[in-house]
N, C-alpha and C. Protein backbone atom coordinates (compact mmCIF):
# COMPACT_ATOMS: atom_id res chain seq x y z
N UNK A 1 68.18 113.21 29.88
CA UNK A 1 69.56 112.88 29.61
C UNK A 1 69.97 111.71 30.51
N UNK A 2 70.46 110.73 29.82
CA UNK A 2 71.15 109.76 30.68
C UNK A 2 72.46 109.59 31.18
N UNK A 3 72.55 109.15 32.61
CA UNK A 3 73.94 109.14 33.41
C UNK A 3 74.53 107.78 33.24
N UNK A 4 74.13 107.38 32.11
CA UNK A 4 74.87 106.10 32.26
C UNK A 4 76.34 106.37 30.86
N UNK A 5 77.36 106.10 31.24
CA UNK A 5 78.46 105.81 30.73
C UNK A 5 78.79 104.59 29.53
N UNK A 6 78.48 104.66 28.62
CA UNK A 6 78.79 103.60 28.01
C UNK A 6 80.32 103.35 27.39
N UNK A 7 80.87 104.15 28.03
CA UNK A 7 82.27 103.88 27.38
C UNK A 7 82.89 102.77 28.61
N UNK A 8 82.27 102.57 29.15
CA UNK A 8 82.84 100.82 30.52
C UNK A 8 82.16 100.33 29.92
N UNK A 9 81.00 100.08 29.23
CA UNK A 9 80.69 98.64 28.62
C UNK A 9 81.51 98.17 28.37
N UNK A 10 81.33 96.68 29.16
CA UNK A 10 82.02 95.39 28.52
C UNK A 10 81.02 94.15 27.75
N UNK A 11 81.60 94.15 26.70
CA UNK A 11 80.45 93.42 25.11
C UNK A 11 81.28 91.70 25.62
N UNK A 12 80.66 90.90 25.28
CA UNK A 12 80.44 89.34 25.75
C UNK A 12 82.05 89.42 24.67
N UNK A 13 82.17 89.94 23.53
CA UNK A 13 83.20 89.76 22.58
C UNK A 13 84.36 90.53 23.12
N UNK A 14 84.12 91.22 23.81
CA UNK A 14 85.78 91.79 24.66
C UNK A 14 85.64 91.14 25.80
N UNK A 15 85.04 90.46 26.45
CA UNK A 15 84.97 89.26 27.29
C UNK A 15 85.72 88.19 26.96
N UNK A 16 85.52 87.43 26.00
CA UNK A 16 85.87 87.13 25.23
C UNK A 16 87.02 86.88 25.12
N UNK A 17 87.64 87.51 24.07
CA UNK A 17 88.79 88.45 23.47
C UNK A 17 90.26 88.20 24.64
N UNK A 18 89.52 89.21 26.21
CA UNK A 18 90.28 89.25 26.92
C UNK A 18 90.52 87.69 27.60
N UNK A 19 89.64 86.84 27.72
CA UNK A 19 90.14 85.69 28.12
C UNK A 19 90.73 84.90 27.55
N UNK A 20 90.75 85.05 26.03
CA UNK A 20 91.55 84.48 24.88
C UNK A 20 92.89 85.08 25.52
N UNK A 21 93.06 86.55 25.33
CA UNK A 21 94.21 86.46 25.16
C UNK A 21 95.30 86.10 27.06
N UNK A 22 94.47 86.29 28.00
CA UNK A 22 95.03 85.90 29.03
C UNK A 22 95.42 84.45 28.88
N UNK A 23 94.31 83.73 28.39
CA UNK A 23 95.02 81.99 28.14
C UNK A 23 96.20 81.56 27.28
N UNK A 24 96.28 82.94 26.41
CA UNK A 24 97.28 82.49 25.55
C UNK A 24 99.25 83.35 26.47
N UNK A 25 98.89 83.99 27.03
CA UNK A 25 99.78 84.36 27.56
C UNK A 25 100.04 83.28 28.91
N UNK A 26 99.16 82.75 29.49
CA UNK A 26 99.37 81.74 30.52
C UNK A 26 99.92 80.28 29.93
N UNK A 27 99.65 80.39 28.81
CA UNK A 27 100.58 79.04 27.73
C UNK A 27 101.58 79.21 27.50
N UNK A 28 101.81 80.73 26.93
CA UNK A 28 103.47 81.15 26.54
C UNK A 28 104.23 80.97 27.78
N UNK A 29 103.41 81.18 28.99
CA UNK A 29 104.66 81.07 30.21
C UNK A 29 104.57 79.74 30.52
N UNK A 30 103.90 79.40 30.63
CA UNK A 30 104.53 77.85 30.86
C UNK A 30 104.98 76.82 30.59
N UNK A 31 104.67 77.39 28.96
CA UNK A 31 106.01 76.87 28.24
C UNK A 31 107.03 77.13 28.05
N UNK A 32 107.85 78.38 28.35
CA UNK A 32 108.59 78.60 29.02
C UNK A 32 109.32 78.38 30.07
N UNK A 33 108.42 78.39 31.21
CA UNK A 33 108.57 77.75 32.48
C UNK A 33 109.28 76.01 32.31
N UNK A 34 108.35 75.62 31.21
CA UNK A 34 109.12 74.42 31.14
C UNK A 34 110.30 73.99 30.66
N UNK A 35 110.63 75.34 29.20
CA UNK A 35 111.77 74.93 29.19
C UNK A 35 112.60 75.46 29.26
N UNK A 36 113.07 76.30 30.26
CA UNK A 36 113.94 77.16 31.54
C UNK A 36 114.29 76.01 32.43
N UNK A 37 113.10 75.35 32.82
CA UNK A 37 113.44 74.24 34.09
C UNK A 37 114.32 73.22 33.65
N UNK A 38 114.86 72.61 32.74
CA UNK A 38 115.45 72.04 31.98
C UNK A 38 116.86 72.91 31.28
N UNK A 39 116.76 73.68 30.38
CA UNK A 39 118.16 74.60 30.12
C UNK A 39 117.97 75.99 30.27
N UNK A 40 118.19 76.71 31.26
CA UNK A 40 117.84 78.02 31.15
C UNK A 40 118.76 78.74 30.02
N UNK A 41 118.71 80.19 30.22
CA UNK A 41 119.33 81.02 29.01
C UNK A 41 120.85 80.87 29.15
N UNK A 42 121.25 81.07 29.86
CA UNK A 42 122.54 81.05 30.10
C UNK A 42 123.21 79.55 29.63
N UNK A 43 122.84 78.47 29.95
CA UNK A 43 122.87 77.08 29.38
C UNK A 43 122.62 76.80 28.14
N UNK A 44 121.85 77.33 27.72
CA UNK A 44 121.15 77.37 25.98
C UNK A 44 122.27 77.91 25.59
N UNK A 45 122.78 79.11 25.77
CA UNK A 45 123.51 80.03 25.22
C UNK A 45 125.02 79.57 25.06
N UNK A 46 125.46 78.25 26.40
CA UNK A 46 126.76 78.15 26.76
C UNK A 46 126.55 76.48 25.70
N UNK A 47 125.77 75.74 25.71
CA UNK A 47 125.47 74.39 24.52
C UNK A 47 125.30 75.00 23.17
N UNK A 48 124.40 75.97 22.91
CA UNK A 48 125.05 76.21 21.84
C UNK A 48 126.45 77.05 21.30
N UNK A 49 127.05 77.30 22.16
CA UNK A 49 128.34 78.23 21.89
C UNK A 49 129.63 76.65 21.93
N UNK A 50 129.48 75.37 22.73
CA UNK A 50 129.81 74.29 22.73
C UNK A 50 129.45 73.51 21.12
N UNK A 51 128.21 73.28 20.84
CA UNK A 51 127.67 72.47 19.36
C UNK A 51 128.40 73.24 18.34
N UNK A 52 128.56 74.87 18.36
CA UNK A 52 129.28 75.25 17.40
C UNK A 52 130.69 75.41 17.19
N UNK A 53 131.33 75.26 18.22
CA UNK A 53 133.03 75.23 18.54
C UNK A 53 133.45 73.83 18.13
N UNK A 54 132.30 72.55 18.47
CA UNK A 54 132.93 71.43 17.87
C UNK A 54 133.16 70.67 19.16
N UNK A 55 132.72 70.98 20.22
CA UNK A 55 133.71 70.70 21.37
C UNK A 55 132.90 69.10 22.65
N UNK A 56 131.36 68.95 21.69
CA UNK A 56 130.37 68.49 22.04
C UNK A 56 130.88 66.73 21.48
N UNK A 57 130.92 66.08 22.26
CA UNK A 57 131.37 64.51 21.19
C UNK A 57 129.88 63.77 20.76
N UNK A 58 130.34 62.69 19.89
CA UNK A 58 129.20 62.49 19.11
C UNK A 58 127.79 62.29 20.46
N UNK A 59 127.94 61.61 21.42
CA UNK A 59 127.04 61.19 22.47
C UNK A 59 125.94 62.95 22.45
N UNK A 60 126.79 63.49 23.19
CA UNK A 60 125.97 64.78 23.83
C UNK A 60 125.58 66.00 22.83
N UNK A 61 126.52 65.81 21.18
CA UNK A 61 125.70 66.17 20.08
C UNK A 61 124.60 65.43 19.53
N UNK A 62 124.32 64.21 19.69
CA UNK A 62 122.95 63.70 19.33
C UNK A 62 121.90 64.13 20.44
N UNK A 63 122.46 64.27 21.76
CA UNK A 63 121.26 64.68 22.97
C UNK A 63 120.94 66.41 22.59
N UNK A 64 121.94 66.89 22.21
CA UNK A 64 121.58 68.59 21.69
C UNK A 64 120.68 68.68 20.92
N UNK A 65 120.88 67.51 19.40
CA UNK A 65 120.15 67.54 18.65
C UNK A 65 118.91 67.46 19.19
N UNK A 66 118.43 66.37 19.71
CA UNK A 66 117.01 66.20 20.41
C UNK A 66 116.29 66.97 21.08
N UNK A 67 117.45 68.04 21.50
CA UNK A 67 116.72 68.94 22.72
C UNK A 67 116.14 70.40 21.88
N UNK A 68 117.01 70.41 20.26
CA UNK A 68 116.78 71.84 19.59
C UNK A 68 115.27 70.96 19.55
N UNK A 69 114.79 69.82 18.55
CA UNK A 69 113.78 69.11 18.28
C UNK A 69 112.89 69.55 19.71
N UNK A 70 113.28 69.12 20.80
CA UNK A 70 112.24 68.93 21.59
C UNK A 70 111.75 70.67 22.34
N UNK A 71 112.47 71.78 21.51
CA UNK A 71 112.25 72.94 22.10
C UNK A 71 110.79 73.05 20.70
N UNK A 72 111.55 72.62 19.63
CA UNK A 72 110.24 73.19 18.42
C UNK A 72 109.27 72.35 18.35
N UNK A 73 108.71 70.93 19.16
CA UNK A 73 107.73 70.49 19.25
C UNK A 73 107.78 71.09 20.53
N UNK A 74 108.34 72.11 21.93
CA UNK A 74 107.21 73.02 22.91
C UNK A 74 106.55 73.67 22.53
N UNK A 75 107.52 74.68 21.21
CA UNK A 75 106.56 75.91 20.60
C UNK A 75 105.55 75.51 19.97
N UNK A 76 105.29 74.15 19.11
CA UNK A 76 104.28 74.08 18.87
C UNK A 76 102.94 73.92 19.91
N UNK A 77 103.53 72.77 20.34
CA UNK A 77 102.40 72.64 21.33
C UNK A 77 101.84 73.67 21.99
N UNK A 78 102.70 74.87 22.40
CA UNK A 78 102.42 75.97 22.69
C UNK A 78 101.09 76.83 21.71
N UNK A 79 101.40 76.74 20.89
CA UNK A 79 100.62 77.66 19.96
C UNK A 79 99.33 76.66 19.50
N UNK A 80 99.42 75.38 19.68
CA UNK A 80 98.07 74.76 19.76
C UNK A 80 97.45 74.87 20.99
N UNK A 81 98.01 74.73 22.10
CA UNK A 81 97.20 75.48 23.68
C UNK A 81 96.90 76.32 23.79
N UNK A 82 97.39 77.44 22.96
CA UNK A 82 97.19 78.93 23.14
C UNK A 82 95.56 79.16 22.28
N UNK A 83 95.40 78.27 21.82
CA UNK A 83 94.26 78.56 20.54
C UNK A 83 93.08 77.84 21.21
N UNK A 84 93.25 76.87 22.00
CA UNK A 84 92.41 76.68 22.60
C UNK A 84 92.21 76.43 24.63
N UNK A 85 91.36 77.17 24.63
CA UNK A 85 90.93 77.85 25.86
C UNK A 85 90.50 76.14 27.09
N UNK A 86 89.83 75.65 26.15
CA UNK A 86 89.53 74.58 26.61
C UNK A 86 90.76 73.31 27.84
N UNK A 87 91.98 73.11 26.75
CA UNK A 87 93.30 73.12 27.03
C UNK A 87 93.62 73.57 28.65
N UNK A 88 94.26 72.18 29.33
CA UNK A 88 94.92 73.07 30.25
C UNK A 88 96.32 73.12 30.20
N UNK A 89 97.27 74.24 29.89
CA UNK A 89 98.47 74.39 29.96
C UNK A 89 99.09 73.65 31.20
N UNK A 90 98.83 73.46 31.88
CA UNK A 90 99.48 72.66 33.02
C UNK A 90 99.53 71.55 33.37
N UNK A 91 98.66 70.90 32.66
CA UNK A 91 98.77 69.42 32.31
C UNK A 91 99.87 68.90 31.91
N UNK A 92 100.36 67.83 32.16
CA UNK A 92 101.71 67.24 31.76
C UNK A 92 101.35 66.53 30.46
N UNK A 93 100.36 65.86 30.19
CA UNK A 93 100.24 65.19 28.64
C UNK A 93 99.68 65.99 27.68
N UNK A 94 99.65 67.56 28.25
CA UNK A 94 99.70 68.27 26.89
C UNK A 94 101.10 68.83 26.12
N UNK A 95 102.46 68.45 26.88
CA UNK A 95 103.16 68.61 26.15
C UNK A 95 104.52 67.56 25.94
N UNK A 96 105.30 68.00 24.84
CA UNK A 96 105.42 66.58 24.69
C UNK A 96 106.99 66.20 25.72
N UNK A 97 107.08 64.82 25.63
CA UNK A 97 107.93 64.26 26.91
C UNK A 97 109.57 64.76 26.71
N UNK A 98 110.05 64.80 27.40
CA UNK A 98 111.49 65.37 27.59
C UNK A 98 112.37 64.46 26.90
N UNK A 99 113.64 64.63 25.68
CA UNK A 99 114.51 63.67 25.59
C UNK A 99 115.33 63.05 27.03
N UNK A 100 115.42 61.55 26.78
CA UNK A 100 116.23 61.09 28.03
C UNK A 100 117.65 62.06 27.61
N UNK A 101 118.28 62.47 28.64
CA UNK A 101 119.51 62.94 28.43
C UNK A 101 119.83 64.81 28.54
N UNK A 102 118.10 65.26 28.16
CA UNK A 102 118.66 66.66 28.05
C UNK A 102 119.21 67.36 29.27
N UNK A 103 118.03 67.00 30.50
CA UNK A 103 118.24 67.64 31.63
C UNK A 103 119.88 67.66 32.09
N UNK A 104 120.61 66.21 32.16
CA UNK A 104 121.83 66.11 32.70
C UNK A 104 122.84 67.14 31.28
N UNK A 105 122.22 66.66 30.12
CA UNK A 105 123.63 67.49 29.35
C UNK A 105 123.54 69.04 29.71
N UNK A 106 122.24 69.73 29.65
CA UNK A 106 121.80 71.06 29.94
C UNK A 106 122.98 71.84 31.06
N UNK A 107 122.39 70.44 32.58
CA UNK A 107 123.42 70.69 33.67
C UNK A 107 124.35 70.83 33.75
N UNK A 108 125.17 70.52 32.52
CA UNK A 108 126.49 70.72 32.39
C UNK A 108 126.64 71.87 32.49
N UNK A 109 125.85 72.93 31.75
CA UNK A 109 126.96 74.03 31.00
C UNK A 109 125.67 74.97 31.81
């Protein structure tokens, strides 16, 4: 009878697997991370409660506009880093560049 346990095997494919999915969770946060550092929730929440009241003039509604744009080219980029392992999420030219303007309108609110 053998004392060996095979229920701890670890197979090269849950090796694998698990480093897939750690890379893809180390992408989701730092894309995040990035764009928190720029408008956190509370700011997101207080620009868009501003874009929809009307209260935004044409200047800092075209910088909103850019910034919804520049949140759905993070998520993408996100979900193309996440797919590949190779990718380093922390690289600055893997994602794409900040509108001039968001950081200061963000600061506002």
């Amino acid at each position: 009878m053998s004392k060996i346990d095979l229920t701890r095997l670890i197979t090269a494919d849950a090796k694998s697997a698990a480093l897939a999915a750690q890379h893809s969770d180390a992408v989701k946060t730092e894309c995040r991370r990035r764009i928190f550092a720029v408008a956190d929730e509370m700011a997101q929440i207080n620009l868009a409660a501003a874009a929809a009241a009307g209260t935004l003039d044409d200047t800092q509604m075209q910088v909103y506009r850019q910034g919804l744009a520049w949140v759905s080219e993070m998520r993408a980029a996100c979900q193309g880093l996440a797919t590949d392992p190779q990718r380093n999420p922390g690289a600055d030219g893997e994602w794409p560049p900040l509108p001039d303007g968001l950081a200061a309108l963000a600061g506002q609110f």
